[in-house]
Protein backbone atom coordinates (compact mmCIF):
# COMPACT_ATOMS: atom_id res chain seq x y z
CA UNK A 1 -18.48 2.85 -49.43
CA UNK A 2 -16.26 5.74 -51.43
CA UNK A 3 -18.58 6.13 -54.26
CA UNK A 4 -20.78 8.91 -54.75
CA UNK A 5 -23.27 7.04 -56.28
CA UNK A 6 -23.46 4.60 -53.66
CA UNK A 7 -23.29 7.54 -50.72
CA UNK A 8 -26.23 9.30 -52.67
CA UNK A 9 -28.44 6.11 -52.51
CA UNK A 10 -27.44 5.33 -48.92
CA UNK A 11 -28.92 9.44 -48.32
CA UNK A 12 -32.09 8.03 -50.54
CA UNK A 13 -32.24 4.92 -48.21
CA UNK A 14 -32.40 6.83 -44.69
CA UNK A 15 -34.27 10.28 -45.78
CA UNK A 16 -36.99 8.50 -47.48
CA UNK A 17 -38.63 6.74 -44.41
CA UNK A 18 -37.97 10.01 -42.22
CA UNK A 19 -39.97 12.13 -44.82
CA UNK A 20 -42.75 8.86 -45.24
CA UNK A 21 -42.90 9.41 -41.07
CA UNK A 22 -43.27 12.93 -41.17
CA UNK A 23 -45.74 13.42 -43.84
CA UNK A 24 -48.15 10.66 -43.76
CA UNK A 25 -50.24 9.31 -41.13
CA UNK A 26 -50.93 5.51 -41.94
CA UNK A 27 -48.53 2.82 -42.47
CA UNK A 28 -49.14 1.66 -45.68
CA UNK A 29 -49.09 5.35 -47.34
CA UNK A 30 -46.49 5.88 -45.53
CA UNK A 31 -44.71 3.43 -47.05
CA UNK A 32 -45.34 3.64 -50.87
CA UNK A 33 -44.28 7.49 -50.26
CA UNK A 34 -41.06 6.12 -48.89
CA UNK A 35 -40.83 3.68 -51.73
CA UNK A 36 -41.77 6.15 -54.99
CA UNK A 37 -39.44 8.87 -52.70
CA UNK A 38 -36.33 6.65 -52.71
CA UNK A 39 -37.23 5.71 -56.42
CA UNK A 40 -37.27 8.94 -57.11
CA UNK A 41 -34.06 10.01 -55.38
CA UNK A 42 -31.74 6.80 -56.22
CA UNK A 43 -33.32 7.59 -60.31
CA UNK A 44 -32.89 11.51 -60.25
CA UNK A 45 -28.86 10.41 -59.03
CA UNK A 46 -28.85 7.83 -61.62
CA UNK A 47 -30.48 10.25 -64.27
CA UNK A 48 -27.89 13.31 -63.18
CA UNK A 49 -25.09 11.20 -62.97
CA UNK A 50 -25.29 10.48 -66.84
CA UNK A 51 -26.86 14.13 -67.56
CA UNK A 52 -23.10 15.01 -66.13
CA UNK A 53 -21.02 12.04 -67.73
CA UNK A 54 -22.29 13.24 -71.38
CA UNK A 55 -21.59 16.72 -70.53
CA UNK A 56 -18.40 16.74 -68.80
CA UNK A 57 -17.48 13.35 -69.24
């Protein structure tokens, strides 16, 4: 994988079910935190990444 897009959502993919571990205490918490935080990480790079494109782009 070379892209940066594709690095940042492989980041989103591991971090979010470290943080899910680490901050909640049940399983099934646990996981919709690790779901809405890789939503929100893989859509914030998404979101950025076009923020930048129209800017720079």
């Amino acid at each position: 994988m070379t892209s940066h897009l594709g690095m940042m959502i492989l980041f989103a993919a591991l971090v979010s079910p470290v943080f899910a571990a680490l901050h909640r205490d049940d399983l099934s918490s646990g996981r919709a935190f690790a779901v809405k935080l890789f939503a929100s990480l893989a859509g914030g790079a998404l979101v950025l990444s076009w923020v930048l494109y129209l800017i720079f782009g």
